[in-house]
Protein backbone atom coordinates (compact mmCIF):
# COMPACT_ATOMS: atom_id res chain seq x y z
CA UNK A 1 -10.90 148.16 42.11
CA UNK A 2 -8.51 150.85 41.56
CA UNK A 3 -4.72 150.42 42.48
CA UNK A 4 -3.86 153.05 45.38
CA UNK A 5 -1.22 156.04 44.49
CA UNK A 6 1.84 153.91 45.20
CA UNK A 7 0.74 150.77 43.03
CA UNK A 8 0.03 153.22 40.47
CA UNK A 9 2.94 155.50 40.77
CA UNK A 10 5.11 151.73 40.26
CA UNK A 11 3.47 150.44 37.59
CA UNK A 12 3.50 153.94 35.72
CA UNK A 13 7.06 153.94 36.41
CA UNK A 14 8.18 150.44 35.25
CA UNK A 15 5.61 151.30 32.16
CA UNK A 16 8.04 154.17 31.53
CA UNK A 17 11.30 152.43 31.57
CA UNK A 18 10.28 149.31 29.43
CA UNK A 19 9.14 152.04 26.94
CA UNK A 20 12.40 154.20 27.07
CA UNK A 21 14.01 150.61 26.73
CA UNK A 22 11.70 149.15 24.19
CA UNK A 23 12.00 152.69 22.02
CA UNK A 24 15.60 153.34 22.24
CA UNK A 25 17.39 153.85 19.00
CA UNK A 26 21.27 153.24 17.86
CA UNK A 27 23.02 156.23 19.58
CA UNK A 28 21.09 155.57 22.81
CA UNK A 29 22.32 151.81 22.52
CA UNK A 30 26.01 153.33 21.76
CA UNK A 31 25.30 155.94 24.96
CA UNK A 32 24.43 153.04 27.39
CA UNK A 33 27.13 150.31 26.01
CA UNK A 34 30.28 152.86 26.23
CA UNK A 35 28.75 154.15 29.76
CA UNK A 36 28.68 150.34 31.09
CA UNK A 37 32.44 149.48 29.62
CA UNK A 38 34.28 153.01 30.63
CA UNK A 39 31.97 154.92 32.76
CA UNK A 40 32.01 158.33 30.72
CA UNK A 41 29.96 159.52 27.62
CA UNK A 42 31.61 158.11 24.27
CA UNK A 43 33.32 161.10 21.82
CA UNK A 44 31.92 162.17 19.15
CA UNK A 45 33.43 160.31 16.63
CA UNK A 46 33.42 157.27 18.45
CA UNK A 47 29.72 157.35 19.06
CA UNK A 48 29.34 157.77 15.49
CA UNK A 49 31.23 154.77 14.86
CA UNK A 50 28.97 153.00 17.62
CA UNK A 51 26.04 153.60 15.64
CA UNK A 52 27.10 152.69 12.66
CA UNK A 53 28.48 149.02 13.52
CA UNK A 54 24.67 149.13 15.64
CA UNK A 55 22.40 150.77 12.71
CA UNK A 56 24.05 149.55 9.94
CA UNK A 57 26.27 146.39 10.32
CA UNK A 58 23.65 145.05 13.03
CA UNK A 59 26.67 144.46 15.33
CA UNK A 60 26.58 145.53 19.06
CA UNK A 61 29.50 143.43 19.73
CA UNK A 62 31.39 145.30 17.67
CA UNK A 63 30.39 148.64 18.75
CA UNK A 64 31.26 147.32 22.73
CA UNK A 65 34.61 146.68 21.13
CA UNK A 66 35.00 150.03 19.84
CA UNK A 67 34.41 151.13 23.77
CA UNK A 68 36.95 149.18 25.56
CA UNK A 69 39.26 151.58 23.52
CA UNK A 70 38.39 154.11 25.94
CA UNK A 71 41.57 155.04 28.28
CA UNK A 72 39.06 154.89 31.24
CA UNK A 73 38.31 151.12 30.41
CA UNK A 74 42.01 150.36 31.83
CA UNK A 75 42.44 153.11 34.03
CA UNK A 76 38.94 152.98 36.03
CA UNK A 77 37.15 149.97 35.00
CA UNK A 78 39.65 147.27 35.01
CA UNK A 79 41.51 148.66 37.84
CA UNK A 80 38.91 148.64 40.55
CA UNK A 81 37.45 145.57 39.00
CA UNK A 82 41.47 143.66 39.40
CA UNK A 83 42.42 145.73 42.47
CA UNK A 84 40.19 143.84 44.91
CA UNK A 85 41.80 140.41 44.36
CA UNK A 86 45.38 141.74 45.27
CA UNK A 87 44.66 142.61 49.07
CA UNK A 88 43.46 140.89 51.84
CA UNK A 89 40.77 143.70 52.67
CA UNK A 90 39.73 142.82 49.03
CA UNK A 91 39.49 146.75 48.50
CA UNK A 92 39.80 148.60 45.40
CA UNK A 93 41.31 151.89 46.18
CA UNK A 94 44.88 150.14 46.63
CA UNK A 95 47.53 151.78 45.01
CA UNK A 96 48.32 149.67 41.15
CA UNK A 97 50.72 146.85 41.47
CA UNK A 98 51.90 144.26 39.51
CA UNK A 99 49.08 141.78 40.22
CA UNK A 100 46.35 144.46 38.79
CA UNK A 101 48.77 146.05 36.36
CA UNK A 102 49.17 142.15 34.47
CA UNK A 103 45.36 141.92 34.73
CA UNK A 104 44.92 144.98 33.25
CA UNK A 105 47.53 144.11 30.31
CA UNK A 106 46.34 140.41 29.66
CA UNK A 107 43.21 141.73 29.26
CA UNK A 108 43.88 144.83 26.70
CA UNK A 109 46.18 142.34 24.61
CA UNK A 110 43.41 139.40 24.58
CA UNK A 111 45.91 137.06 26.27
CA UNK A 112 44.43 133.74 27.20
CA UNK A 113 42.83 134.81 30.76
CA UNK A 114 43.45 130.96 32.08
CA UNK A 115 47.29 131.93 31.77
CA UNK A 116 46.00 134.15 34.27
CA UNK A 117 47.52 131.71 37.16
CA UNK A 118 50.29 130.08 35.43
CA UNK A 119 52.47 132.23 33.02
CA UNK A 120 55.64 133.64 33.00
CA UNK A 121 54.07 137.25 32.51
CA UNK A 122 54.43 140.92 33.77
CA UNK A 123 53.27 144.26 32.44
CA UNK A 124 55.37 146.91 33.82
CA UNK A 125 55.36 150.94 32.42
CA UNK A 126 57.08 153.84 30.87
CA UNK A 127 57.80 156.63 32.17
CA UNK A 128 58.33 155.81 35.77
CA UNK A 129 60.91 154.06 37.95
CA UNK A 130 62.56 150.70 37.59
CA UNK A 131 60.77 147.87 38.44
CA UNK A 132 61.61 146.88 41.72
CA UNK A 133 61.62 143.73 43.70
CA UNK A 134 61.44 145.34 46.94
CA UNK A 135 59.06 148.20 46.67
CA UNK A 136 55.92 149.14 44.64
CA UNK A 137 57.49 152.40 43.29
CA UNK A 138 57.09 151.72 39.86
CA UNK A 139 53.52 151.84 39.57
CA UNK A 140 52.59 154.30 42.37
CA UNK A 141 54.80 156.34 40.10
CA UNK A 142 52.49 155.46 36.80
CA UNK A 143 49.59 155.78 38.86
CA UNK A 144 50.06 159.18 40.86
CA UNK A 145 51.21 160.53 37.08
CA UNK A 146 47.77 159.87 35.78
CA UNK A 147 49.19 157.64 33.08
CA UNK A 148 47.42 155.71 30.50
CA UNK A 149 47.47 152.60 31.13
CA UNK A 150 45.97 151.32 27.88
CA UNK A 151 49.21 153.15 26.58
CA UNK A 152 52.43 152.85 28.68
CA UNK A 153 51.84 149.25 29.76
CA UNK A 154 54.27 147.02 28.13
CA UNK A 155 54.40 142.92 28.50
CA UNK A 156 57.46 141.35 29.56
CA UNK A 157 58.48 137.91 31.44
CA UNK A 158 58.97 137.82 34.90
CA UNK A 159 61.55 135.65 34.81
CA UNK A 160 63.40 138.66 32.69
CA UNK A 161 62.79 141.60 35.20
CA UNK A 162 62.31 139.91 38.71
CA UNK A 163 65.19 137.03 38.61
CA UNK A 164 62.11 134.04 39.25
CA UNK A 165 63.19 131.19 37.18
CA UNK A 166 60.91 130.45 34.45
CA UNK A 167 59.23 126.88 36.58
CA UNK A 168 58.77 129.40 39.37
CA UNK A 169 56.35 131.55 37.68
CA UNK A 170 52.82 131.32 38.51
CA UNK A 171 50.99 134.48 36.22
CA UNK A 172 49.65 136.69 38.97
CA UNK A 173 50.32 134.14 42.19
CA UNK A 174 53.87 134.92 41.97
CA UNK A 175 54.04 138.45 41.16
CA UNK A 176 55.57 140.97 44.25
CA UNK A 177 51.96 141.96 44.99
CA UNK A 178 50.45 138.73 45.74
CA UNK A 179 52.93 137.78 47.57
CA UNK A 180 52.69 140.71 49.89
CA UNK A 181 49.41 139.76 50.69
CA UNK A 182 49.10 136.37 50.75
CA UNK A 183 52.43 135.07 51.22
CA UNK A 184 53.45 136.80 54.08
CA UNK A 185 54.13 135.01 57.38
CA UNK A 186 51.26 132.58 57.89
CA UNK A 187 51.21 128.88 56.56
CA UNK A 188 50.90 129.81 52.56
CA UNK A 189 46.88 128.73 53.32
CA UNK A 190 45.81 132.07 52.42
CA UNK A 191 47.09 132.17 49.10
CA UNK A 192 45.11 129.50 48.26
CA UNK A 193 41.88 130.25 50.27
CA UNK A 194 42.36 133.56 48.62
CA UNK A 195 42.64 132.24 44.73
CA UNK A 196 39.69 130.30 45.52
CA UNK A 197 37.66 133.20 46.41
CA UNK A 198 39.32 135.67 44.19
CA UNK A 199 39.45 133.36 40.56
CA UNK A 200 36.73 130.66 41.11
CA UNK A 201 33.85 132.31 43.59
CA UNK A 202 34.21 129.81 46.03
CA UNK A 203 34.82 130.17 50.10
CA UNK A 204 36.27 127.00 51.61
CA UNK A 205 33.53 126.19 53.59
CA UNK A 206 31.03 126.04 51.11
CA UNK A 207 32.92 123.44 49.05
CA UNK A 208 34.36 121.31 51.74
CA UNK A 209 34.27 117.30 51.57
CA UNK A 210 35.29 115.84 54.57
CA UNK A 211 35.23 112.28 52.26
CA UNK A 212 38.20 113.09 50.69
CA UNK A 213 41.99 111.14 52.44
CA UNK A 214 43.76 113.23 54.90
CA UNK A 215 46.58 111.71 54.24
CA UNK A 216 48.33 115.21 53.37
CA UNK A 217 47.42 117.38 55.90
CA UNK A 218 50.45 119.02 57.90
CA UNK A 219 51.03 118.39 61.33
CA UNK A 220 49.90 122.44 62.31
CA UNK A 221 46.52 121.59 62.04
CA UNK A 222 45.31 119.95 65.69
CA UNK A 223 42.76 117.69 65.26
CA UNK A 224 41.04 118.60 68.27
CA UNK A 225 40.39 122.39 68.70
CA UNK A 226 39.67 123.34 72.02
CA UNK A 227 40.41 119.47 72.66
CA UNK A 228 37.17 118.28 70.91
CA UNK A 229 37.85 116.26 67.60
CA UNK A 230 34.46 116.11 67.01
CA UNK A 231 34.82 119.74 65.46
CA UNK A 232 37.91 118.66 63.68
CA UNK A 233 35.96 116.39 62.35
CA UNK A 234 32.87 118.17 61.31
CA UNK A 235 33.95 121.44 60.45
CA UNK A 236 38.02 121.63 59.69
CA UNK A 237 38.65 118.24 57.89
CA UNK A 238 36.22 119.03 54.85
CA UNK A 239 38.39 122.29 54.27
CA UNK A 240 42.03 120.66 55.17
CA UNK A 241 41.80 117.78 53.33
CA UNK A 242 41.11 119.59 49.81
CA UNK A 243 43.24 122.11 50.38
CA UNK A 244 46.50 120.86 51.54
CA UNK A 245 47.81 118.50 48.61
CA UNK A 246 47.05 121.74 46.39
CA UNK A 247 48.41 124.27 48.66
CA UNK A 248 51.86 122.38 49.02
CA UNK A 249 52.30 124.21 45.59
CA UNK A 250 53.41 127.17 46.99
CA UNK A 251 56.02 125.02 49.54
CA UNK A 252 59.18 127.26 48.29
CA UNK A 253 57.50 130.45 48.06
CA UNK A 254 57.52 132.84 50.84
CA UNK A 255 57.60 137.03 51.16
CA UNK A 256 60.77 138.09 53.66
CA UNK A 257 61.18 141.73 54.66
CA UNK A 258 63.34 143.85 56.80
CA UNK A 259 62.29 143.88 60.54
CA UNK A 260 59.32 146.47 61.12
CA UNK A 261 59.50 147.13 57.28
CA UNK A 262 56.58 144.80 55.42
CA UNK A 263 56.21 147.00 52.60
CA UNK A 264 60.09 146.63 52.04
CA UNK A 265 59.86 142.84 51.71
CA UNK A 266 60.50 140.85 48.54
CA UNK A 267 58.51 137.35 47.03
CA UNK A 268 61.45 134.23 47.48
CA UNK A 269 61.57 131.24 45.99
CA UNK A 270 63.55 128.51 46.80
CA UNK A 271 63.62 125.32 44.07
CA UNK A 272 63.86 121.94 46.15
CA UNK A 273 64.22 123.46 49.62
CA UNK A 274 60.73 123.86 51.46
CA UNK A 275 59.77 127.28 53.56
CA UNK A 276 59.89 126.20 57.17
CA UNK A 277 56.59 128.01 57.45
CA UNK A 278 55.19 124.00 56.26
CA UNK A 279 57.22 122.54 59.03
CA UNK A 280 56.07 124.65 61.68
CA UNK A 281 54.09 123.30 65.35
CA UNK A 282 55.09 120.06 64.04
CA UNK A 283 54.16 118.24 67.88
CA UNK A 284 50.71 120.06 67.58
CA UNK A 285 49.81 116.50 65.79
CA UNK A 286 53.52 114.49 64.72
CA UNK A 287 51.35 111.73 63.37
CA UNK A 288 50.49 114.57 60.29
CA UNK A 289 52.57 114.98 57.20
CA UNK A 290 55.94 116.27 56.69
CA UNK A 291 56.20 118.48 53.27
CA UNK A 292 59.06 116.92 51.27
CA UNK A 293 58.59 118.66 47.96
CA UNK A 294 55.83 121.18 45.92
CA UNK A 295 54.33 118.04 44.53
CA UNK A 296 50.71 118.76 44.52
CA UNK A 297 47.52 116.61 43.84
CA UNK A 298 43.72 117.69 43.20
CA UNK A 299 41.69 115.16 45.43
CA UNK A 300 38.87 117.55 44.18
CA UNK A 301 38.51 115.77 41.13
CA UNK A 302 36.20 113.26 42.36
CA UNK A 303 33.61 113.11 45.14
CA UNK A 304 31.17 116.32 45.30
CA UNK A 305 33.67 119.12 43.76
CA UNK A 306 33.83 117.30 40.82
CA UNK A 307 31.44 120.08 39.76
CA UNK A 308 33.86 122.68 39.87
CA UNK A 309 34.48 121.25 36.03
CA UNK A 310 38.15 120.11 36.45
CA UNK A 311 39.56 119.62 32.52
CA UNK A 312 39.67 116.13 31.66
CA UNK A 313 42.83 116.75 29.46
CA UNK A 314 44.71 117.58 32.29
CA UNK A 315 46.54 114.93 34.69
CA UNK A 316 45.24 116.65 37.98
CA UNK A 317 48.65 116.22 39.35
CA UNK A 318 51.79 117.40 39.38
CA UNK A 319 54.58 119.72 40.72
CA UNK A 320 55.07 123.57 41.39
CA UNK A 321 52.06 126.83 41.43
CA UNK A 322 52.79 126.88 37.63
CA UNK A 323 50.86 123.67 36.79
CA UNK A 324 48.74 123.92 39.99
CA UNK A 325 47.78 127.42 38.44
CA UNK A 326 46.64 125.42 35.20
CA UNK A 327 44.61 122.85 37.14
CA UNK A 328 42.80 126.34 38.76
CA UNK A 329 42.60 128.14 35.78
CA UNK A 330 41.34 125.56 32.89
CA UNK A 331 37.79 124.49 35.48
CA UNK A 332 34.51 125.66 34.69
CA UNK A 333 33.97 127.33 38.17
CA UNK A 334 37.26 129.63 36.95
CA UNK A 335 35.69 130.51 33.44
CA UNK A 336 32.04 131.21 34.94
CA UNK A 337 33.68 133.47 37.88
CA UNK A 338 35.31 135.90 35.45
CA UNK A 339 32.33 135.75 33.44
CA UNK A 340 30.07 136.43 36.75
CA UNK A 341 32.81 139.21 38.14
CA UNK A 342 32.83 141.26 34.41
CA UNK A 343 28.99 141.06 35.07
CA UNK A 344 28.67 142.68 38.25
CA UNK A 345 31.44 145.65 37.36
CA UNK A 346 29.75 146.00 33.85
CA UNK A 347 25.88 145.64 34.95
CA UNK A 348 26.62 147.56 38.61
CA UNK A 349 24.93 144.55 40.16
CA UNK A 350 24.66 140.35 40.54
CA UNK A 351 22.71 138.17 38.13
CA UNK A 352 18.87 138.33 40.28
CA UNK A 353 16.82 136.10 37.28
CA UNK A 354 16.96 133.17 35.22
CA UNK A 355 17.61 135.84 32.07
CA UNK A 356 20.84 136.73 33.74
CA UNK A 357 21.96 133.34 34.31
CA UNK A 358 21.28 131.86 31.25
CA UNK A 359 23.12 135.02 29.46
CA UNK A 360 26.09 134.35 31.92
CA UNK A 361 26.38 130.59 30.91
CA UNK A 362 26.30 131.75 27.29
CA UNK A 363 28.67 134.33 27.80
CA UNK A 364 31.02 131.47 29.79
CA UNK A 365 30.64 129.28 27.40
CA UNK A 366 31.87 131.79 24.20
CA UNK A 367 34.83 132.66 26.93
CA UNK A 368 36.13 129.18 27.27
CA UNK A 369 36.74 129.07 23.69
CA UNK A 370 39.59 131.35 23.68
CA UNK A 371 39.97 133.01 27.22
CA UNK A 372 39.13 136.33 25.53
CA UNK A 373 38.33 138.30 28.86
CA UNK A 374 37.84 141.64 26.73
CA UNK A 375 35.05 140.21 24.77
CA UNK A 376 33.04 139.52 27.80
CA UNK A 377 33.19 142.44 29.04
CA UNK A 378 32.05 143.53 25.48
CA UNK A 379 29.27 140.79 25.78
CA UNK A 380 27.98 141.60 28.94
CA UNK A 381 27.81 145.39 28.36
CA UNK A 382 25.76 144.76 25.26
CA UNK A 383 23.29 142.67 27.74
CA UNK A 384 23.29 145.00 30.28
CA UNK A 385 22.63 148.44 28.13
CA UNK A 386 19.06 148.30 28.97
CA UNK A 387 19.18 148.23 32.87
């Protein structure tokens, strides 16, 4: 039996594009690799390098590197694919900040991405207005300019330009950005929450063990909402229990600004004096615990999240966001989130087959040798040229 017009007009179709695919030569490999990295036709003469590393040297790789040179790479790519994780609407048409700037840097120098959390890093910019502690001037300024960024950005410390001591830094956690969004009023819980979804794919609910102690869980959190502990017990403890001894990280970190003024406010840290924000409600349950210190524990090591891929080298303990940002940033679930993220801004989708997911694995596996976050997005693009 014949297939009717729209069976045909499919298969005709898909017969098309695995032919186009199956048929395309060097410069239409170049064409599709420099499209997925930067978004805009390669030059001339960088095409014709393209080809040549394809054709002759037999070395996509190389040829992706040759497109991350672009200016658009930084200034388009990067940005909307950092800009998301430095809001709470998780949108990328916010201005550039530090947070995305430092992304954007660490990954055009080939910095170790799992310093991503923990080092005493900033990029900041030519050609624009002093950094500033209290506003975002400095790279609205760079921005609004139509700067390069693969140009003007330069790396510096944070403890040099913002006053942070060097055991305050935390990478991108405490940059002025981050702590805008995510250390503002509140509890310090949504910093967290928000690292967890932004630099390991995971939502609390979906890895919450209500087996581990909640020994540290602060005395906020009732224990019966909407007097029922049976929900407290089925739904909140799971998430509270995890996160607390790791969010107490962040217990001298908080974002003050003038009254009515938020985008005036400034990230504070205060070594050895906790942010009353972890004392607060303390009679909504007095039988919970009192933060002393930024002493923080992973009780995610064991039980169920155990899979996250925790690194055996590292105690799993300790004090401050610095080494807390380590503990994040040297898992498996961190490595094969960036991996998965570069995928979907370099492939304009999510991993659908087992093809995709093996590639990603391989790709996470190469990244975790040396945290080269440039290189997968050079990998992946060389995958994803023939979608």
């Amino acid at each position: 039996m014949l297939p009717n017009k729209p069976q045909l007009f499919l298969t005709l179709t898909l017969l098309a594009l695995f032919s186009v695919m199956v048929s395309a030569g060097p410069r239409e490999q170049a064409k599709r690799i420099h499209d997925r990295i930067a978004g805009v036709p390669p030059s001339t003469a960088t095409l014709a390098q393209m080809v040549t590393e394809i054709e002759t040297n037999n070395d996509p790789l190389a040829a992706a590197m040759l497109a991350t040179e672009h200016p658009d790479f930084y200034n388009v790519t990067l940005k909307n694919w950092a800009t998301p994780w430095t809001n709470e609407e998780m949108t990328p048409f916010a201005a550039l900040n530090d947070y995305s700037a430092t992304v954007i840097g660490m990954v055009r120098d080939e910095v170790p991405f799992n310093q991503l959390l923990s080092a005493d890093i900033l990029y900041v910019g030519s050609n624009a207005p002093a950094y500033s502690n209290s506003n975002n001037d400095h790279y609205e300024a760079m921005e609004s300019q139509g700067l390069n960024l693969k140009d003007v950005l330069q790396q510096t410390t944070q403890s040099s330009v913002t006053g942070l001591p060097v055991e305050g830094t935390a990478g991108v956690i405490s940059t002025r950005a981050a702590a805008r969004a995510f250390f503002i009023d509140g509890t310090n819980r949504a910093m967290f929450s928000f690292t967890l979804l932004n630099h390991m794919c995971k939502v609390l609910e979906e890895i919450k063990d209500p087996t581990r102690p909640a020994d540290r869980i602060r005395q906020d959190a009732t224990r019966s909402p909407g007097g029922d502990s049976r929900v407290w017990f089925n739904n909140c403890l799971g998430c509270h229990a995890g996160m607390a001894p790791l969010a107490q990280a962040y217990a001298y970190y908080d974002y003050e600004y003038p009254e009515d003024d938020m985008e005036g406010g400034r990230l504070v840290y205060t070594p050895d004096s906790v942010q009353p924000k972890y004392l607060i409600n303390s009679s909504v349950f007095k039988n919970g615990y009192i933060t002393p210190d930024d002493r923080w524990d992973n009780y995610w090591r064991e039980g169920p999240n155990s899979v996250l891929g925790w690194d055996p080298n590292l105690p799993g303990s300790g004090v401050g966001a610095k080494s807390m940002g380590e503990e994040l940033a040297n898992s498996h679930a961190f490595a094969e989130c960036q991996v998965t993220k570069a995928f979907q801004a370099v492939c304009l989708r999510a991993p659908v087959d087992s093809a995709d997911r093996t590639r990603i694995a391989e790709i996470t596996s190469n990244f975790k040798t040396d945290y080269n976050m440039k290189r997968v997005f050079a990998e992946t693009a060389v995958y994803c040229a023939g979608d």
